[in-house]
PDB file of N, CA and C in Angstrom:
ATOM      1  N   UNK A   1       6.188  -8.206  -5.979  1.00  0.00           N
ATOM      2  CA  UNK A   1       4.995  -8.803  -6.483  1.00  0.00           C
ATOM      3  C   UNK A   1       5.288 -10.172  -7.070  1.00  0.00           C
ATOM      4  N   UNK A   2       6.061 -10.659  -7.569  1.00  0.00           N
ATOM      5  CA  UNK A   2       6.689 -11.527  -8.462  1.00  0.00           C
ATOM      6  C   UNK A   2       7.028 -12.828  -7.159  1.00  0.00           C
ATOM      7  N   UNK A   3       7.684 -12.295  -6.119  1.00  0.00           N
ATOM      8  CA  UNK A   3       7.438 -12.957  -4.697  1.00  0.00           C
ATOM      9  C   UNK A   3       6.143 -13.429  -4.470  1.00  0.00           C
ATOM     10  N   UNK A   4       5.416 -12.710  -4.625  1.00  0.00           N
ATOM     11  CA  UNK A   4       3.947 -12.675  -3.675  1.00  0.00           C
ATOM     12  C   UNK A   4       3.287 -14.024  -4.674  1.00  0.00           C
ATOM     13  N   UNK A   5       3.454 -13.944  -5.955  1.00  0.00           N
ATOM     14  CA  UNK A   5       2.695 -14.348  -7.039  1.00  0.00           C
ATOM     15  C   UNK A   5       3.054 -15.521  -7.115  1.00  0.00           C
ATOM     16  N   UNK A   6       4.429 -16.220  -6.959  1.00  0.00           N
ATOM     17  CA  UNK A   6       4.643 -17.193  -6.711  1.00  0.00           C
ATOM     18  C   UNK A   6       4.846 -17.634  -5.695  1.00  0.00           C
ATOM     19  N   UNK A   7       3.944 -17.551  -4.364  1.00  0.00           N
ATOM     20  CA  UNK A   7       3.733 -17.824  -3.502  1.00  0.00           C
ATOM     21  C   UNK A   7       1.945 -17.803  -3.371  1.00  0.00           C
ATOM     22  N   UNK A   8       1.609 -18.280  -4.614  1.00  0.00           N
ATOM     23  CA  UNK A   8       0.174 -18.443  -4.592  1.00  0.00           C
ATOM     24  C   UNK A   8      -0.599 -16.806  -3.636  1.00  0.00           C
ATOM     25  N   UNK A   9      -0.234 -16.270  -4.368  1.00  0.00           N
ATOM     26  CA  UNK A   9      -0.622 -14.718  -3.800  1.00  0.00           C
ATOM     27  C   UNK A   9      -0.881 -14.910  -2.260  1.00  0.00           C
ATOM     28  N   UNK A  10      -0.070 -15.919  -1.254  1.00  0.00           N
ATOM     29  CA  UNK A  10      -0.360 -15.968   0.409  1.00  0.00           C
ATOM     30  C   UNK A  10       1.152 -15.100   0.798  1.00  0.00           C
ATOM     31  N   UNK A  11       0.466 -13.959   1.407  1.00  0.00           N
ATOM     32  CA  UNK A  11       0.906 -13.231   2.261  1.00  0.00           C
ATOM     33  C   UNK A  11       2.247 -13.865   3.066  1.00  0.00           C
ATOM     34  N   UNK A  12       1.832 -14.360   4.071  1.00  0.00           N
ATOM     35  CA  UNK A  12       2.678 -15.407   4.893  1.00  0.00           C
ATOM     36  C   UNK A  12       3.881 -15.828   4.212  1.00  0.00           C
ATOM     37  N   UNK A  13       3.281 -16.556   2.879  1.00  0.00           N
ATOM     38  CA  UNK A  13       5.295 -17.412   2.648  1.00  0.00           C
ATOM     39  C   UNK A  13       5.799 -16.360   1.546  1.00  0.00           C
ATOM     40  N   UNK A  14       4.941 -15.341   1.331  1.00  0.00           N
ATOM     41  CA  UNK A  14       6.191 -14.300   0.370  1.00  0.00           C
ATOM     42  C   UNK A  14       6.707 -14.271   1.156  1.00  0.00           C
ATOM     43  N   UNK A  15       6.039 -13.316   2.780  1.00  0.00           N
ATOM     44  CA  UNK A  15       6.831 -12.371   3.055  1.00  0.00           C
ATOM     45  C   UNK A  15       8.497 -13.492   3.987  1.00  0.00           C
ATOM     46  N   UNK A  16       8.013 -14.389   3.922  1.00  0.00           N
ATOM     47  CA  UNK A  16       9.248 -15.579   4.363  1.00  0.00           C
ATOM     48  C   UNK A  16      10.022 -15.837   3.229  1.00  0.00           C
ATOM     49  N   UNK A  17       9.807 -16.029   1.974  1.00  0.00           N
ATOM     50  CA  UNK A  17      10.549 -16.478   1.059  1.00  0.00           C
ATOM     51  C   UNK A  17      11.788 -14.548   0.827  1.00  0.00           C
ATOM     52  N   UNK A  18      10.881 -14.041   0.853  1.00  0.00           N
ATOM     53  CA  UNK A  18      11.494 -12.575   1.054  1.00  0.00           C
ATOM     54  C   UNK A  18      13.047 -11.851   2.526  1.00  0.00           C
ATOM     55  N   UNK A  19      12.312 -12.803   3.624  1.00  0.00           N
ATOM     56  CA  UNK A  19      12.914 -12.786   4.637  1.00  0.00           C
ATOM     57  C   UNK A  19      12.487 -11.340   5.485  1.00  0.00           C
ATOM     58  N   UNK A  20      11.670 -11.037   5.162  1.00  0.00           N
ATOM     59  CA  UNK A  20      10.820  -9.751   6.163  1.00  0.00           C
ATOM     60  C   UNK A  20       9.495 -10.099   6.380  1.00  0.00           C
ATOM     61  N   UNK A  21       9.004  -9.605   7.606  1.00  0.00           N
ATOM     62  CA  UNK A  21       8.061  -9.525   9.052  1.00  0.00           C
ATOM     63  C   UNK A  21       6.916  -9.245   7.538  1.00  0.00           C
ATOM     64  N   UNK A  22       5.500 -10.541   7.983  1.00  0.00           N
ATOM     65  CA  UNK A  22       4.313 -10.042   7.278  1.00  0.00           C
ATOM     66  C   UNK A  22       3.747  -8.292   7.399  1.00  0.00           C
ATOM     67  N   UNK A  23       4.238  -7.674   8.650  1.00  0.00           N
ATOM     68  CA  UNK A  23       3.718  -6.144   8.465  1.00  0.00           C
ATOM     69  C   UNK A  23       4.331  -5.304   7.055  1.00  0.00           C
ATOM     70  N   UNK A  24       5.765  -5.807   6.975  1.00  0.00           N
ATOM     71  CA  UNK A  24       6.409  -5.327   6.029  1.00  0.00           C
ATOM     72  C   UNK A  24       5.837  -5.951   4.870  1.00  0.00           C
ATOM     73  N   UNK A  25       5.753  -7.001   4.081  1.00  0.00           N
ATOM     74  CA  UNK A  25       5.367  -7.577   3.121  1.00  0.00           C
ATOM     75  C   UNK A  25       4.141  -6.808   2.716  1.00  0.00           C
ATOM     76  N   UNK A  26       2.993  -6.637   3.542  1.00  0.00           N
ATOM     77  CA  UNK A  26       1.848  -6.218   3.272  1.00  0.00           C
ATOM     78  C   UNK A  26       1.897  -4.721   2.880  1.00  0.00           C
ATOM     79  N   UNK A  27       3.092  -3.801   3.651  1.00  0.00           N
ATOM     80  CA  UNK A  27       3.453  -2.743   3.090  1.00  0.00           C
ATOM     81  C   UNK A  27       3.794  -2.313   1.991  1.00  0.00           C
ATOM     82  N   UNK A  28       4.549  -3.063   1.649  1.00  0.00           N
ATOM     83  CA  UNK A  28       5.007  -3.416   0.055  1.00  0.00           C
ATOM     84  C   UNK A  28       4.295  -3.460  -0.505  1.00  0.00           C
ATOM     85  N   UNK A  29       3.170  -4.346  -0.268  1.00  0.00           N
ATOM     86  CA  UNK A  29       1.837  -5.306  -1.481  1.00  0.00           C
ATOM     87  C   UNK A  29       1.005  -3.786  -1.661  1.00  0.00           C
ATOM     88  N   UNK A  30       0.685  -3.038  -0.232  1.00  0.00           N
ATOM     89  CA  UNK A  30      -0.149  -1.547  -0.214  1.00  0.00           C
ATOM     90  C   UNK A  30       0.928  -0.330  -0.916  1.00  0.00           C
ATOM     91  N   UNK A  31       2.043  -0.293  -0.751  1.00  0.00           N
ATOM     92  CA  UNK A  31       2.705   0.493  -1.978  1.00  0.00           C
ATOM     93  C   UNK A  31       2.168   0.201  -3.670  1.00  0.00           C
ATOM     94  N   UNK A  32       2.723  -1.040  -3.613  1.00  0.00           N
ATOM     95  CA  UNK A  32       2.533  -1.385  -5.372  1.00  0.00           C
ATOM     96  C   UNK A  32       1.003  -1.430  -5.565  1.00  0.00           C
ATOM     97  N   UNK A  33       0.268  -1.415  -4.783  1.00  0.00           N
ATOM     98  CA  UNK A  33      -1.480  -1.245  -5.111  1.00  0.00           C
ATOM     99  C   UNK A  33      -1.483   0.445  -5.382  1.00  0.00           C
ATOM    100  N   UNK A  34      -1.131   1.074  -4.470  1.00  0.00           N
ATOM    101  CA  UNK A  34      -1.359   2.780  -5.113  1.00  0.00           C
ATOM    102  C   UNK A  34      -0.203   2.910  -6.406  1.00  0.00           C
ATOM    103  N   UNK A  35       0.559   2.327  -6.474  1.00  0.00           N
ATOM    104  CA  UNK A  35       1.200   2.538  -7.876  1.00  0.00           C
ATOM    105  C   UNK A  35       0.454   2.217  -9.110  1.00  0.00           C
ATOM    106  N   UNK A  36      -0.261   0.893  -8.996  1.00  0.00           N
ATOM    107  CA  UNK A  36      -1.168   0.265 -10.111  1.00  0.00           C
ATOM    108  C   UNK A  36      -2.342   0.851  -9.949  1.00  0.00           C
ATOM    109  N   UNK A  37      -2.649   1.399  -9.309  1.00  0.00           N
ATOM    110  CA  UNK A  37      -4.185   2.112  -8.800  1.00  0.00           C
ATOM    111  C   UNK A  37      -4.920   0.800  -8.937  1.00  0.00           C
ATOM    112  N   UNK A  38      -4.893  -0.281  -8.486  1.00  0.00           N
ATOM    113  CA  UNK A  38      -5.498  -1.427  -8.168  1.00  0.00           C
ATOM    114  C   UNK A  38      -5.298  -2.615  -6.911  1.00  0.00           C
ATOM    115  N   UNK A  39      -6.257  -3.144  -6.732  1.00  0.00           N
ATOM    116  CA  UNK A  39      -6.585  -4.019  -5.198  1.00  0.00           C
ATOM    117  C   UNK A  39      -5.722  -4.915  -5.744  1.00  0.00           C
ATOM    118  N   UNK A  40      -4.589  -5.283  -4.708  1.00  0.00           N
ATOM    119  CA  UNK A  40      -3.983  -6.962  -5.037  1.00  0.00           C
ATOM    120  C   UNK A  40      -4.440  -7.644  -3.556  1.00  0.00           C
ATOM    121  N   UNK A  41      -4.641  -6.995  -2.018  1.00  0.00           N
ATOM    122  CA  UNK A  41      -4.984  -7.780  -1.524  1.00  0.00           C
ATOM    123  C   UNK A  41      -6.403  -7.754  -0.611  1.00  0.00           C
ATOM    124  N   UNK A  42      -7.305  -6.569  -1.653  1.00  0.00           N
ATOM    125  CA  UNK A  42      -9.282  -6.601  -1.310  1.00  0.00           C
ATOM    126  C   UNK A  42      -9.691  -7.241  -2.659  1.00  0.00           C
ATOM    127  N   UNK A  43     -10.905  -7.461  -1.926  1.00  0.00           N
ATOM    128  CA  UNK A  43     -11.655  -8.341  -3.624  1.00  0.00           C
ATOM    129  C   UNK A  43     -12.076  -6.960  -3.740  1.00  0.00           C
ATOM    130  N   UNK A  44     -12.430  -6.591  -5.098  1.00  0.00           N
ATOM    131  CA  UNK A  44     -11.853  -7.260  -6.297  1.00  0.00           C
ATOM    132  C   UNK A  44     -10.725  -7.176  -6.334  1.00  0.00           C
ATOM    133  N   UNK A  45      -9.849  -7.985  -7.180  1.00  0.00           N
ATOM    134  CA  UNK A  45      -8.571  -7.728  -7.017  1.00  0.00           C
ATOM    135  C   UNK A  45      -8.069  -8.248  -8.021  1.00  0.00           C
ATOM    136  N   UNK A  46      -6.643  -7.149  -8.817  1.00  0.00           N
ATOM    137  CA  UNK A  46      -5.945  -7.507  -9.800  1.00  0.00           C
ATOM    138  C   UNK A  46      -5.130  -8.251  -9.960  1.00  0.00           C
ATOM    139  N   UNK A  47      -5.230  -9.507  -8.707  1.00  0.00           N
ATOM    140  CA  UNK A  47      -4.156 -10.251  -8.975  1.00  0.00           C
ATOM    141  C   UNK A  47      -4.032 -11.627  -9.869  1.00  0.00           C
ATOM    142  N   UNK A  48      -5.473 -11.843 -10.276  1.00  0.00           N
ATOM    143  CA  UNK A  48      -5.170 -12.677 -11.706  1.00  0.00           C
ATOM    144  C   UNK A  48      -4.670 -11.748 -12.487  1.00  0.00           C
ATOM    145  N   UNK A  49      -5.445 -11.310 -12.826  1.00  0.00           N
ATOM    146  CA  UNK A  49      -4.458 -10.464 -14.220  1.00  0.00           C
ATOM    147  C   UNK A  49      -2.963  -9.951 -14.319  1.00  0.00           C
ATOM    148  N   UNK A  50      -2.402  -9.757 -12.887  1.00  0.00           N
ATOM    149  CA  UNK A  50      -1.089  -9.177 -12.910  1.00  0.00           C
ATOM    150  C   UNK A  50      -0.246 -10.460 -13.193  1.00  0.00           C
ATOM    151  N   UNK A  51      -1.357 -11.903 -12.274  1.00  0.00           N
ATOM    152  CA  UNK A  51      -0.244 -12.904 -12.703  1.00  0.00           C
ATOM    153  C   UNK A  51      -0.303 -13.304 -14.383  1.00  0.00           C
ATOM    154  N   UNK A  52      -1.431 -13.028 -15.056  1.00  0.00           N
ATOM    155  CA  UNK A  52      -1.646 -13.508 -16.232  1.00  0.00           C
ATOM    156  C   UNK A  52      -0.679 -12.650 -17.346  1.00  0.00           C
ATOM    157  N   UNK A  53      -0.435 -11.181 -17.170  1.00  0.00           N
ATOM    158  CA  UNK A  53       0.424 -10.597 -17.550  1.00  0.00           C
ATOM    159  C   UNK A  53       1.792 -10.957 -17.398  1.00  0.00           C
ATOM    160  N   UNK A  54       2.464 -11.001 -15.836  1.00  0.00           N
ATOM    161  CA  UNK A  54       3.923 -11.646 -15.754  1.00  0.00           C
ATOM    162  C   UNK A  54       4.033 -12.623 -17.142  1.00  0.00           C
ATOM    163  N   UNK A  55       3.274 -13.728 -16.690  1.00  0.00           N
ATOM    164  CA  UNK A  55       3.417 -15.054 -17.008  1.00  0.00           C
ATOM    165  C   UNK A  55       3.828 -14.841 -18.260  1.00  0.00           C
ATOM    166  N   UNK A  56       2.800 -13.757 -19.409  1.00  0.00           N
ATOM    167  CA  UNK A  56       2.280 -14.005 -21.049  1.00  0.00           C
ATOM    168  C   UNK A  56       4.202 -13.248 -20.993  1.00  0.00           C
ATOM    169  N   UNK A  57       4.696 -12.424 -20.078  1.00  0.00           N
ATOM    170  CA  UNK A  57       6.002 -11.747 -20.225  1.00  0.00           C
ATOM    171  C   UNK A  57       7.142 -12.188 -19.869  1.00  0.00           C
ATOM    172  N   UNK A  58       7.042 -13.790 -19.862  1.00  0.00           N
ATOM    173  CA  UNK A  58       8.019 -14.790 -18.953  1.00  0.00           C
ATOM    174  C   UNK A  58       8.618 -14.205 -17.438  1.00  0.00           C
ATOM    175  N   UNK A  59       7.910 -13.110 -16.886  1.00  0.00           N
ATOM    176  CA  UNK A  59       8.643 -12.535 -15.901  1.00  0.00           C
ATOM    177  C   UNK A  59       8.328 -13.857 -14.512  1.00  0.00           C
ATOM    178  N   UNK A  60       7.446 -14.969 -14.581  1.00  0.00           N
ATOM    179  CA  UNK A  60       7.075 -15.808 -13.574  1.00  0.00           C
ATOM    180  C   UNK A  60       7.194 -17.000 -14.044  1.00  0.00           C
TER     181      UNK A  60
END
C-alpha cells in the first residue's frame, strides 16, 4: 500500500516501481481491501484517509 500511495494511488507505476505484472499489484491492492474491510480501488474509497493516516505516522 505504501507503494501504491506513493505512486499517486495509479495502479500502473506501483505495480512497476514494485517490479510485478498490474494483475498482481491489483491482487495485492484486493487482498489489503478485505483486510481493512474497505474500497482502495471502487469509489468510495479509503484511500485518502489511509494516505492521511501513513503520513500523520511518518510511514510516507
Amino acid at each position: 500500500m505504501r507503494t501504491w500511495l506513493r505512486a499517486d494511488a495509479r495502479l500502473p507505476a506501483a505495480a512497476t516501481a514494485l517490479g510485478i505484472s498490474l494483475p498482481g499489484a491489483r491482487k495485492r491492492l484486493t487482498r489489503a481491501e478485505d483486510a481493512l474491510g474497505r474500497s482502495l480501488l471502487t469509489a468510495p474509497s479509503a484511500k485518502y484517509e489511509l494516505w492521511l493516516a501513513m503520513r500523520a505516522l511518518g510511514s510516507l
